[in-house]
Structure formats: C-alpha cells, structure tokens
PDB file of N, CA and C in Angstrom:
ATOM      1  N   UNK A   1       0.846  -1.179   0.000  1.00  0.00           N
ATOM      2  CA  UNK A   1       0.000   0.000   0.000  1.00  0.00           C
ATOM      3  C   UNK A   1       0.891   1.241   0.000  1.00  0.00           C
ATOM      4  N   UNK A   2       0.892   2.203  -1.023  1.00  0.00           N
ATOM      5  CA  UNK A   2       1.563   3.265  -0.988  1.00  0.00           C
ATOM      6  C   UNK A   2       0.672   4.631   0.315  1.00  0.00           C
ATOM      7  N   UNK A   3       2.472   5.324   0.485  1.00  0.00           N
ATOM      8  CA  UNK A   3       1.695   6.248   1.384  1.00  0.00           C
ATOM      9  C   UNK A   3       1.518   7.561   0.646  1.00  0.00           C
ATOM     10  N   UNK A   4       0.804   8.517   0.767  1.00  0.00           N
ATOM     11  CA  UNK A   4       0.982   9.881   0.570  1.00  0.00           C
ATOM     12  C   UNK A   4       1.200  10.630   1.365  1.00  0.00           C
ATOM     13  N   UNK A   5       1.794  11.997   0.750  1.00  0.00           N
ATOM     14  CA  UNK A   5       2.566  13.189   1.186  1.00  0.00           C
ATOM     15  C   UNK A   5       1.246  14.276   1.229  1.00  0.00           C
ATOM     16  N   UNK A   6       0.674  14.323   2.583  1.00  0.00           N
ATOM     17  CA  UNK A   6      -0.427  15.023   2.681  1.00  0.00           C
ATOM     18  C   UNK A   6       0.188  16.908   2.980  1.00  0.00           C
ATOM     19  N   UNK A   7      -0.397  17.442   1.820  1.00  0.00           N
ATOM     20  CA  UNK A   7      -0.094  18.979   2.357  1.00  0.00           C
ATOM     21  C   UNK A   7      -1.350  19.954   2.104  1.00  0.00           C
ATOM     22  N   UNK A   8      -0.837  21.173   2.815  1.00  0.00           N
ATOM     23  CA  UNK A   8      -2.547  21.826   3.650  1.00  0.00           C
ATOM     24  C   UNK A   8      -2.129  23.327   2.786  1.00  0.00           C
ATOM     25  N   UNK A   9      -3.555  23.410   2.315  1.00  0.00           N
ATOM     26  CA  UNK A   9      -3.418  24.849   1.526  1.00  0.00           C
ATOM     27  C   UNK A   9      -3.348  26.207   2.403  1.00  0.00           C
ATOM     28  N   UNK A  10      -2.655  27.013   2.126  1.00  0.00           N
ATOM     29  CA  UNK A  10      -3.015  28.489   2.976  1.00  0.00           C
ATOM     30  C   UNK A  10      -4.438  28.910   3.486  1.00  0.00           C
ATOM     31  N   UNK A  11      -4.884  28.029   2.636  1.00  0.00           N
ATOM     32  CA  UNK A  11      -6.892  28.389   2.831  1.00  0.00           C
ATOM     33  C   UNK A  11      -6.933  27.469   4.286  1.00  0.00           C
ATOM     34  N   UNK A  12      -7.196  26.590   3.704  1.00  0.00           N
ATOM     35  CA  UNK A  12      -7.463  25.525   4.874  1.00  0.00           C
ATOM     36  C   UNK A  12      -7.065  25.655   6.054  1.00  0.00           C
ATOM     37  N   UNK A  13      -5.665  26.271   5.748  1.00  0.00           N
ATOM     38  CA  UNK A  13      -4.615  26.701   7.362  1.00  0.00           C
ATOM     39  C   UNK A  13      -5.443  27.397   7.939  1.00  0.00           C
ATOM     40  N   UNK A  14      -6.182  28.140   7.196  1.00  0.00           N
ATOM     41  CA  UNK A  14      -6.745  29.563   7.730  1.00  0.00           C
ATOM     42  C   UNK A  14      -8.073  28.844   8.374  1.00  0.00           C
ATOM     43  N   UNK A  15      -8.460  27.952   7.469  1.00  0.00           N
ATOM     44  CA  UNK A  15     -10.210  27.826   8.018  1.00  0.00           C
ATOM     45  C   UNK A  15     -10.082  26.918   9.129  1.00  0.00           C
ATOM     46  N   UNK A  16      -8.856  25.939   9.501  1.00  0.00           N
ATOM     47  CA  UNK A  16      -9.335  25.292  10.703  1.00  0.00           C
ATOM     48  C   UNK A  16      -8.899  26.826  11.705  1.00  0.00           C
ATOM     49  N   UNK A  17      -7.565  27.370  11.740  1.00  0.00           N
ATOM     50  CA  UNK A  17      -7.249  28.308  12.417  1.00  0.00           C
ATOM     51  C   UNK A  17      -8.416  29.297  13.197  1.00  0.00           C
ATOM     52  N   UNK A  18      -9.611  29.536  11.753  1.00  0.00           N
ATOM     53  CA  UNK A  18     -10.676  30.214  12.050  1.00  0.00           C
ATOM     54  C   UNK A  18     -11.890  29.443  13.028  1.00  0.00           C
ATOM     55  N   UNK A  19     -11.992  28.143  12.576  1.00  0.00           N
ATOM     56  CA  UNK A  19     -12.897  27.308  13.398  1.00  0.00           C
ATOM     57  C   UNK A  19     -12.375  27.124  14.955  1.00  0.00           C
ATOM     58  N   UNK A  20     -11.261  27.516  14.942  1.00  0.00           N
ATOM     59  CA  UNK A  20     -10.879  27.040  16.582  1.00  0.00           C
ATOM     60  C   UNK A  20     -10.954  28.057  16.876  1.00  0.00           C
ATOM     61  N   UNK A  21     -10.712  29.711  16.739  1.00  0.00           N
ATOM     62  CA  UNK A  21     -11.256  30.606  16.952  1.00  0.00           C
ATOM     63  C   UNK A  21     -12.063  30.915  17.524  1.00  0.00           C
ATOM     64  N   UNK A  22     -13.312  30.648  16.427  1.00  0.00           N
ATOM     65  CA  UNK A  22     -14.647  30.708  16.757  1.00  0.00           C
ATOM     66  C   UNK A  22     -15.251  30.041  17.937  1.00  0.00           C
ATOM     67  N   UNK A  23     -14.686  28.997  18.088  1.00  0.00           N
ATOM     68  CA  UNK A  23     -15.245  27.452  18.830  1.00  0.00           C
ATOM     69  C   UNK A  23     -14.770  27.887  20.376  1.00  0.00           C
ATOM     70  N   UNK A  24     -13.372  28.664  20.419  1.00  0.00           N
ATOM     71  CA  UNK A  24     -13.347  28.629  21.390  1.00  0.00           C
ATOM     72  C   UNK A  24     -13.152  30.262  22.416  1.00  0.00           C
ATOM     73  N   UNK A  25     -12.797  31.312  21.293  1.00  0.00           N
ATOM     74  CA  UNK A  25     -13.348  32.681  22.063  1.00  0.00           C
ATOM     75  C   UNK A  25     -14.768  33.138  21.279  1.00  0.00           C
ATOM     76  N   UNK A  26     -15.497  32.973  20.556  1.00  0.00           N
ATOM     77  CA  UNK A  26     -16.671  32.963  20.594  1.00  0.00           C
ATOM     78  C   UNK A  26     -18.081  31.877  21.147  1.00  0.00           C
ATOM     79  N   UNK A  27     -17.699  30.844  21.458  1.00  0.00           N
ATOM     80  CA  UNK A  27     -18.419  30.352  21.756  1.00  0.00           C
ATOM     81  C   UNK A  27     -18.056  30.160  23.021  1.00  0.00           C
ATOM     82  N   UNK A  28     -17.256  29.990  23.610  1.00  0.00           N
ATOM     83  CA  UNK A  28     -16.031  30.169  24.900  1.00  0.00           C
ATOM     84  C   UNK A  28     -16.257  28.551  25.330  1.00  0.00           C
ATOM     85  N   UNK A  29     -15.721  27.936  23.830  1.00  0.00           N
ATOM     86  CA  UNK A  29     -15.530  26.529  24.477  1.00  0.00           C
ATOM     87  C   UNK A  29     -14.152  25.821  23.782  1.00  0.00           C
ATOM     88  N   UNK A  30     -13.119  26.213  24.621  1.00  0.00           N
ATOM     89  CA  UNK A  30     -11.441  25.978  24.184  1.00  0.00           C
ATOM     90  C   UNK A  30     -11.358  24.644  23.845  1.00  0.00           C
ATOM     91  N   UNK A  31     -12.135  23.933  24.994  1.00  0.00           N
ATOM     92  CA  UNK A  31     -11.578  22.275  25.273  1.00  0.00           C
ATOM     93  C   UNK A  31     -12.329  22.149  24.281  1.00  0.00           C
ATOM     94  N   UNK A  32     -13.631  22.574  23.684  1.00  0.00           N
ATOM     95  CA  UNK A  32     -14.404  21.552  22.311  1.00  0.00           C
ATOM     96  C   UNK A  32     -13.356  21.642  21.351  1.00  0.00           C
ATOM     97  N   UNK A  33     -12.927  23.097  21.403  1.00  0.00           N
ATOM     98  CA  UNK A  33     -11.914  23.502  20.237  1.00  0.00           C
ATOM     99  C   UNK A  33     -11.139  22.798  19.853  1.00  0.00           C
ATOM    100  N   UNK A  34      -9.889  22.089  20.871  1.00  0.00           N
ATOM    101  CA  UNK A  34      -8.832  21.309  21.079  1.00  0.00           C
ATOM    102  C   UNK A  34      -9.038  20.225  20.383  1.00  0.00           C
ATOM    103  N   UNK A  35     -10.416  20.090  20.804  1.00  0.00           N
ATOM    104  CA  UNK A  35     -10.830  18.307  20.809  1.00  0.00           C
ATOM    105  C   UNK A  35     -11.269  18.160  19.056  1.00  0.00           C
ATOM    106  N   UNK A  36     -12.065  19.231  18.478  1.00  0.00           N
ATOM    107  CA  UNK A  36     -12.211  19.316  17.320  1.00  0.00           C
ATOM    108  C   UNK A  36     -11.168  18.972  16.619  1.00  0.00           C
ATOM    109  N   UNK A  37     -10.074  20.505  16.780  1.00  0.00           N
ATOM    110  CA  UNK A  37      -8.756  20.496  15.710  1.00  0.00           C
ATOM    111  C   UNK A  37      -7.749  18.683  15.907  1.00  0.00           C
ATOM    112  N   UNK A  38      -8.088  18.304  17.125  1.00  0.00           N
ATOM    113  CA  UNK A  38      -7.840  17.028  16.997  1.00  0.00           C
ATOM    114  C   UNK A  38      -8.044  16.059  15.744  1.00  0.00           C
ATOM    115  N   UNK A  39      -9.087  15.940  16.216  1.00  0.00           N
ATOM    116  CA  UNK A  39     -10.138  14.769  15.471  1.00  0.00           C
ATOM    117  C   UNK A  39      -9.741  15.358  13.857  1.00  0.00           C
ATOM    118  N   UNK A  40      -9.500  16.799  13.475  1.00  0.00           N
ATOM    119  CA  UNK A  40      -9.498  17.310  12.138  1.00  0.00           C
ATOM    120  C   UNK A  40      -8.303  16.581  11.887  1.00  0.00           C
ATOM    121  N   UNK A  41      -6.844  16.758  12.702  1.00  0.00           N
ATOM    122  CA  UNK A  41      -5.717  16.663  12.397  1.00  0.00           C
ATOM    123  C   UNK A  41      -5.650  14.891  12.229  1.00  0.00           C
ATOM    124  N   UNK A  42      -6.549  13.903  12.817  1.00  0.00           N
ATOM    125  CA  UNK A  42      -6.702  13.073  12.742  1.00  0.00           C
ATOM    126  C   UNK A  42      -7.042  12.423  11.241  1.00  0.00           C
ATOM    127  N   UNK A  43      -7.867  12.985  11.222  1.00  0.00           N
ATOM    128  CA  UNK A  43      -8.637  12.301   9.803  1.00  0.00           C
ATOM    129  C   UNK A  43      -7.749  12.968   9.054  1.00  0.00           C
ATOM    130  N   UNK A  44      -7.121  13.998   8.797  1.00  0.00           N
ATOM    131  CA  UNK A  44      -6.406  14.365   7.676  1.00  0.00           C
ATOM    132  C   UNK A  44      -5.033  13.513   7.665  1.00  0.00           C
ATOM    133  N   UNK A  45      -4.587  13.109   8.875  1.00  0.00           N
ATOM    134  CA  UNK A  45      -3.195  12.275   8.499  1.00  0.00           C
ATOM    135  C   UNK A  45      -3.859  10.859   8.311  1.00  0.00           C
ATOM    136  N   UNK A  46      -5.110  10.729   8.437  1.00  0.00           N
ATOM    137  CA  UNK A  46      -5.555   9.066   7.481  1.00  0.00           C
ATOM    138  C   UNK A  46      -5.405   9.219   6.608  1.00  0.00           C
ATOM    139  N   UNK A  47      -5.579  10.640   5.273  1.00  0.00           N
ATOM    140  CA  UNK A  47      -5.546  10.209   4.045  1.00  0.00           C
ATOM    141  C   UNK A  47      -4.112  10.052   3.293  1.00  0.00           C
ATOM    142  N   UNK A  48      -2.972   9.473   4.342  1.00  0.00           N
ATOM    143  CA  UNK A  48      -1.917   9.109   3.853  1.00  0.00           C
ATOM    144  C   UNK A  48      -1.877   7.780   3.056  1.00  0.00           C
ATOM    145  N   UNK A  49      -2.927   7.077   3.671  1.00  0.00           N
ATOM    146  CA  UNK A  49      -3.128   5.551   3.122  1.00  0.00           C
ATOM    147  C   UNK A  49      -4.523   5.376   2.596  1.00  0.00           C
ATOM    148  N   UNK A  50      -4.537   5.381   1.485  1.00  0.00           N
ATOM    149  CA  UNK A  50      -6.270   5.439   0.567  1.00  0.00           C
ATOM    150  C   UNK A  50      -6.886   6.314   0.189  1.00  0.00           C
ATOM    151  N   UNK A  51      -6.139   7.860   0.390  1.00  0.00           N
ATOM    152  CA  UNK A  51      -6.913   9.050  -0.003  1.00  0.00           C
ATOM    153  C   UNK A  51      -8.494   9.018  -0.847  1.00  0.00           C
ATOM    154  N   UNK A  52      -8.114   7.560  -1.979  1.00  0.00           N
ATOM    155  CA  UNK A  52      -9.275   7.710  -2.816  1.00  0.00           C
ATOM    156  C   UNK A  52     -10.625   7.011  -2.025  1.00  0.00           C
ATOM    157  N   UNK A  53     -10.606   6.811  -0.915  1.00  0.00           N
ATOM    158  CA  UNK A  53     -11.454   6.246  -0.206  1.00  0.00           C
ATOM    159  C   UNK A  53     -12.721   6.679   0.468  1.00  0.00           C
ATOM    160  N   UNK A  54     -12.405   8.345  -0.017  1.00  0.00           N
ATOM    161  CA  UNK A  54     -13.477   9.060   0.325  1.00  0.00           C
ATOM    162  C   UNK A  54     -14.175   9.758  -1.213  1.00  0.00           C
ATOM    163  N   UNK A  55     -15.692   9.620  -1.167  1.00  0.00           N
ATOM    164  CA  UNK A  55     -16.381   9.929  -1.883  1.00  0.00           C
ATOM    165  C   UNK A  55     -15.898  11.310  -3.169  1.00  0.00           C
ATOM    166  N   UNK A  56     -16.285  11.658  -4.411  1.00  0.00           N
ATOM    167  CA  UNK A  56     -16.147  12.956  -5.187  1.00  0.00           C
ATOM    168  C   UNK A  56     -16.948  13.271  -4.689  1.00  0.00           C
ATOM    169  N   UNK A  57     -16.932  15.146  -4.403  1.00  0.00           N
ATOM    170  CA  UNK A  57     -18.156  15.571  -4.078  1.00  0.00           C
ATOM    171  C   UNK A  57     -19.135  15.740  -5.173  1.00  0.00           C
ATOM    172  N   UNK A  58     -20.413  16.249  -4.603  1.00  0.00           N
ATOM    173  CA  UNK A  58     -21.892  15.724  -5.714  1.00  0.00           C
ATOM    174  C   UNK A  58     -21.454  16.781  -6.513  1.00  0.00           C
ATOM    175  N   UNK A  59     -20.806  17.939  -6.485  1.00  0.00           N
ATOM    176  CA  UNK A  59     -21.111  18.946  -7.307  1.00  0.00           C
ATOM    177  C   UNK A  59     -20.005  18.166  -8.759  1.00  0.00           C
ATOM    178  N   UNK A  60     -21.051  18.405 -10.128  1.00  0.00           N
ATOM    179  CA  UNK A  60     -20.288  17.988 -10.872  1.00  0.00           C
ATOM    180  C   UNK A  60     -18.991  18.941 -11.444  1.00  0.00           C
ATOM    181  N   UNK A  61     -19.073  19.711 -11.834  1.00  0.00           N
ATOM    182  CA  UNK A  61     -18.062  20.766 -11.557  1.00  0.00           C
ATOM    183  C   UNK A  61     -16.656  19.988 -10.965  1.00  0.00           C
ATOM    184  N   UNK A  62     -16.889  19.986 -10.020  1.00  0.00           N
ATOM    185  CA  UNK A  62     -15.542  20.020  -8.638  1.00  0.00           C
ATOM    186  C   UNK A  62     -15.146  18.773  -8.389  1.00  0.00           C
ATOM    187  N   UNK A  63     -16.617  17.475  -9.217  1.00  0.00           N
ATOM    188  CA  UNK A  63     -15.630  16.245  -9.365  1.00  0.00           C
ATOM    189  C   UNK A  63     -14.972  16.363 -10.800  1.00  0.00           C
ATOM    190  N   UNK A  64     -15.199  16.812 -11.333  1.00  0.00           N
ATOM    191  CA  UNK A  64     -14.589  16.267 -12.778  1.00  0.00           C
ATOM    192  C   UNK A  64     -13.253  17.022 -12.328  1.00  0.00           C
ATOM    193  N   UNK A  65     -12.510  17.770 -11.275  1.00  0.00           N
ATOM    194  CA  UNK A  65     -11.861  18.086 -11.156  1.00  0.00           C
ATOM    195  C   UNK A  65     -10.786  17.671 -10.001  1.00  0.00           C
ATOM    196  N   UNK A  66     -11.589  15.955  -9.579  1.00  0.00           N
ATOM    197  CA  UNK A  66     -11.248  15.133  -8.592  1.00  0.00           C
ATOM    198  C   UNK A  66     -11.322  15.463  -7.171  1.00  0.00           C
ATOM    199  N   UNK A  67     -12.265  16.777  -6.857  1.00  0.00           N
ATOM    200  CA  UNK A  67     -12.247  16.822  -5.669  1.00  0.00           C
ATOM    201  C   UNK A  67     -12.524  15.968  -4.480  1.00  0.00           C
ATOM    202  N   UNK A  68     -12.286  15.799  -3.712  1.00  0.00           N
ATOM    203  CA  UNK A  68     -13.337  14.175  -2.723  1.00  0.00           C
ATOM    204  C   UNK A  68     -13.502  15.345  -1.327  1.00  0.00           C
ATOM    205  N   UNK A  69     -14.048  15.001  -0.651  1.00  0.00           N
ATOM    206  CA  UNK A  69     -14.562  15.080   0.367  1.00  0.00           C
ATOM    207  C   UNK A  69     -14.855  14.480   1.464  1.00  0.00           C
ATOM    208  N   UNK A  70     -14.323  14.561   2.623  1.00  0.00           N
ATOM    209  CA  UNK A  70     -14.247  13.844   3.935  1.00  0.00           C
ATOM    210  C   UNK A  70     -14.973  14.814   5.214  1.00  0.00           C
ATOM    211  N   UNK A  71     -15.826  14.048   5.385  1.00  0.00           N
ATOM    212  CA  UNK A  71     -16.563  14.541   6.785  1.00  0.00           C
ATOM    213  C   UNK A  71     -16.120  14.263   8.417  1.00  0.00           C
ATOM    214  N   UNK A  72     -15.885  15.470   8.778  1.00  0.00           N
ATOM    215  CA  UNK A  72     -15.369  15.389  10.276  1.00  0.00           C
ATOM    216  C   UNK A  72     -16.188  16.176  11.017  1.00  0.00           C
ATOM    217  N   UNK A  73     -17.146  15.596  11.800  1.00  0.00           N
ATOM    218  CA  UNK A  73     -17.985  16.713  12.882  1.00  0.00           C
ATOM    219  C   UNK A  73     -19.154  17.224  11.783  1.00  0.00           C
ATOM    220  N   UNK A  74     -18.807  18.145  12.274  1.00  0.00           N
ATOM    221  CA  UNK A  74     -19.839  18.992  11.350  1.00  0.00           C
ATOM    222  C   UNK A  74     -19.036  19.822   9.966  1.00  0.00           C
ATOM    223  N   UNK A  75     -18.342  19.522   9.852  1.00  0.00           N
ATOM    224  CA  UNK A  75     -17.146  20.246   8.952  1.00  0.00           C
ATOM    225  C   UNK A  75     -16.609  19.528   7.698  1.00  0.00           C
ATOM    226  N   UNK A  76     -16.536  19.987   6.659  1.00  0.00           N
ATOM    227  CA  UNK A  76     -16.443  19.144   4.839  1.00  0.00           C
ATOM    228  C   UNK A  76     -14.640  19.665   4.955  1.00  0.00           C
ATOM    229  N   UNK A  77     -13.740  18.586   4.806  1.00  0.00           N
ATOM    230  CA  UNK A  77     -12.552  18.283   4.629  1.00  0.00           C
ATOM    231  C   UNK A  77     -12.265  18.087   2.794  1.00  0.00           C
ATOM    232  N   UNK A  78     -12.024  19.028   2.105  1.00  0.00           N
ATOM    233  CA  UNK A  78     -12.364  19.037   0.610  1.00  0.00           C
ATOM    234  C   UNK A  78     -10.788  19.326   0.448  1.00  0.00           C
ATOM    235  N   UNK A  79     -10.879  17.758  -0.546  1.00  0.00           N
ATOM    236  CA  UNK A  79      -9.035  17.829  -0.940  1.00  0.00           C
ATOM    237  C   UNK A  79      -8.974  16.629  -2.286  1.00  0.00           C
ATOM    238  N   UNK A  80      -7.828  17.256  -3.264  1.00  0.00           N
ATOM    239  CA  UNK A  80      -8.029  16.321  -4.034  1.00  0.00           C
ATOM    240  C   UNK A  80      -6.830  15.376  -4.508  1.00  0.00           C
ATOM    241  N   UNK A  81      -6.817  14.229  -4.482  1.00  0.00           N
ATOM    242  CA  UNK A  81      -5.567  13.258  -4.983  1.00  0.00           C
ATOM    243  C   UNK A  81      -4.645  13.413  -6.420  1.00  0.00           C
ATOM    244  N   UNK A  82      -3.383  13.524  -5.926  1.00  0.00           N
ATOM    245  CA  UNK A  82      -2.230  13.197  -7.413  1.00  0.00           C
ATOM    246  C   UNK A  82      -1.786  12.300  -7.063  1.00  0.00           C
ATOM    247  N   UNK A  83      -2.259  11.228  -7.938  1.00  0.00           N
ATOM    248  CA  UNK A  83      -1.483   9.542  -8.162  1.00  0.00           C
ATOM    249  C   UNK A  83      -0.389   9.828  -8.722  1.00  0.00           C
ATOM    250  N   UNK A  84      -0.218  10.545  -9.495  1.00  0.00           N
ATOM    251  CA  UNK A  84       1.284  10.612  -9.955  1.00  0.00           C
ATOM    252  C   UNK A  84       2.395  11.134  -9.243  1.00  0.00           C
ATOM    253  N   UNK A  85       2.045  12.019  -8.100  1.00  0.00           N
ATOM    254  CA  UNK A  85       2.695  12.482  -7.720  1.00  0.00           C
ATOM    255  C   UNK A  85       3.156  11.887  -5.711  1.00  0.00           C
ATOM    256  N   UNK A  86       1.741  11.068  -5.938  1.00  0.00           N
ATOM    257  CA  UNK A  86       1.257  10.775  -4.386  1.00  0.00           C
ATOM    258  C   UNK A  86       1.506  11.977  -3.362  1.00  0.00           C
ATOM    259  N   UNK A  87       0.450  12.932  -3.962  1.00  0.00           N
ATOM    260  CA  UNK A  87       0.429  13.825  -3.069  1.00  0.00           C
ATOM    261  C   UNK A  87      -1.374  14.099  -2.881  1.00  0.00           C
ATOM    262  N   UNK A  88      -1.589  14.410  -1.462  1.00  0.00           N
ATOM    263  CA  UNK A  88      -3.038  14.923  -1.342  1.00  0.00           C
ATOM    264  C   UNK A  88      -3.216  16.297  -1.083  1.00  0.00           C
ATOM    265  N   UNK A  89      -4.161  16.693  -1.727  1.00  0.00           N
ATOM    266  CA  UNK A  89      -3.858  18.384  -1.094  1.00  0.00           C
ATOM    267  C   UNK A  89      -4.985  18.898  -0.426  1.00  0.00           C
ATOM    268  N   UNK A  90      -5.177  19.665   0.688  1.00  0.00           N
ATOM    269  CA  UNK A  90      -6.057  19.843   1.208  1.00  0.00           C
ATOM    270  C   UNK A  90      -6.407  21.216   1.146  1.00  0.00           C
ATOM    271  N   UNK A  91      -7.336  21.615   0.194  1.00  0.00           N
ATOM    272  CA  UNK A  91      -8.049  22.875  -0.385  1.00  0.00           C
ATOM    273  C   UNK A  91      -8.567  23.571   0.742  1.00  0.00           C
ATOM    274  N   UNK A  92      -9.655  23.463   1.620  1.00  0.00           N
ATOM    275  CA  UNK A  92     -10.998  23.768   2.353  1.00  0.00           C
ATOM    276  C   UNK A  92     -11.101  23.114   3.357  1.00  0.00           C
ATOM    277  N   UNK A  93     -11.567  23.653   4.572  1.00  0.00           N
ATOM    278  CA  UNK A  93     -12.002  22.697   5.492  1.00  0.00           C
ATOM    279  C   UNK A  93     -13.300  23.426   5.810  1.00  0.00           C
ATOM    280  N   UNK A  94     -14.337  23.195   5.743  1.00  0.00           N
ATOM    281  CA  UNK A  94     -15.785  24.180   5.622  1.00  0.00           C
ATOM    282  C   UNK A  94     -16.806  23.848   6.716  1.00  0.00           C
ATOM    283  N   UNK A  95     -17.688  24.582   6.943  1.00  0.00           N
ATOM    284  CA  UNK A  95     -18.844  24.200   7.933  1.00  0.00           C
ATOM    285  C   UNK A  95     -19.985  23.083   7.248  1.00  0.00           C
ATOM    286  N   UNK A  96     -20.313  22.834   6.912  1.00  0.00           N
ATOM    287  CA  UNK A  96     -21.421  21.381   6.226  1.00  0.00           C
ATOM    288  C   UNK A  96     -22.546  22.650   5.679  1.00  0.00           C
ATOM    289  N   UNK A  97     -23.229  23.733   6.644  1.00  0.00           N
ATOM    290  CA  UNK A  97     -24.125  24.343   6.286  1.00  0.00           C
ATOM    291  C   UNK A  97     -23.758  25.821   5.457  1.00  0.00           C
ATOM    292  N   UNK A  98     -22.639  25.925   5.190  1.00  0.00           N
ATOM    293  CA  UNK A  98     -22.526  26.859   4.523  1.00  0.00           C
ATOM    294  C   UNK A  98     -22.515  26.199   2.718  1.00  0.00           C
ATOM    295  N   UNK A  99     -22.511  27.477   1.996  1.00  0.00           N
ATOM    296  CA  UNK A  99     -22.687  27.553   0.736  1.00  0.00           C
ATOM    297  C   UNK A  99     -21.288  27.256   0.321  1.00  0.00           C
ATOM    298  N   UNK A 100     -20.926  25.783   0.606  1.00  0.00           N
ATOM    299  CA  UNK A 100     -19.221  25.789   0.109  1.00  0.00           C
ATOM    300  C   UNK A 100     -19.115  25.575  -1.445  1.00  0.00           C
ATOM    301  N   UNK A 101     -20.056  25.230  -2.084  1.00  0.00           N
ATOM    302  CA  UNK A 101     -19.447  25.167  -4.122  1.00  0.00           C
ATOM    303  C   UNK A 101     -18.857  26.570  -4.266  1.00  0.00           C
ATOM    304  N   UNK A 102     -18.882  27.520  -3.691  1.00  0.00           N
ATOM    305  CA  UNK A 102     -18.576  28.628  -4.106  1.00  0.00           C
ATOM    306  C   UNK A 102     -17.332  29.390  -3.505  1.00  0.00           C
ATOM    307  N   UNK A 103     -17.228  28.817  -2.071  1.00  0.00           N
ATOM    308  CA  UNK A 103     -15.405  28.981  -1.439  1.00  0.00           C
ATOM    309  C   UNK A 103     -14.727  27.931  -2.173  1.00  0.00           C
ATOM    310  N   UNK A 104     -15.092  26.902  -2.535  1.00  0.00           N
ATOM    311  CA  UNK A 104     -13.500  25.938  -3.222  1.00  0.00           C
ATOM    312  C   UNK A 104     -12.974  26.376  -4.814  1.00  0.00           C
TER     313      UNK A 104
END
C-alpha cells in the first residue's frame, strides 16, 4: 500500500485556524476547540493511506476536477488526490451548512 505526502493549503490553514477561533473565544468553548482540531488533524493524516477512499463531491463541476470530500464533525474536509505524484492536497475545510461550491 503506498503512502501519501499530505499537504494543507493556505486556505485551509486559515479555516481550521478560524474554526478554533470561533469554537473557542466565541463560543467560549477551548476544550471543544482542542478536541475538534484534533479529530481534524486526525482524519487528515488518514488520508496518507487510501486518499481515494473518500467519496467525489456531488457537485459535478468540482468532481470532474477530482475533488473528494471527507466529513469530520460537522465540517467538509475538501481535498483532491495526485497519483502521480502521491500527493493529497487539502483545499478547504468548511462548515457542512454553509454555501461551500462557491469557497472551493
């Protein structure tokens, strides 16, 4: 089983950065925060082994462009695979209820 070289876009840096933010001086809950960016940092170092294991998203658009999509919490983990390169890249990390076809 090959591994991949998982790397995180400036966006993404920003949007978990922003979700722990939010989670934990606006909502004033640090420890959910912690526990979130966990579980995020979690599932993102799984897609070292099987990246393709998670679904294209529905929008046709953004699959024909191999995007996939991984769900953590309440939050869309949107990143897309190079077999050639075995690299995954991680675009977006989004809220589920926002209007994301239009941030990726």
């Amino acid at each position: 089983m090959d591994n991949y070289s998982v790397m995180m876009s400036a966006a993404a840096a920003e949007d978990i950065g922003s979700i722990a933010d939010y989670i934990a001086n606006t909502l004033l809950e640090p420890e959910t925060a912690a526990k979130l960016i966990g579980r995020l940092k979690t599932a993102v170092k799984s897609l070292e082994t099987m990246p393709e294991r998670h679904p294209l998203v529905a929008d046709t658009y953004l699959a024909l462009r191999g995007i996939r999509t991984l769900l953590v919490d309440n939050y869309c983990v949107f990143y897309a695979v190079n077999r050639a390169e075995h690299t995954v890249n991680i675009i977006r990390v989004i809220y589920t209820k926002r209007a994301w076809e239009k941030l990726i």
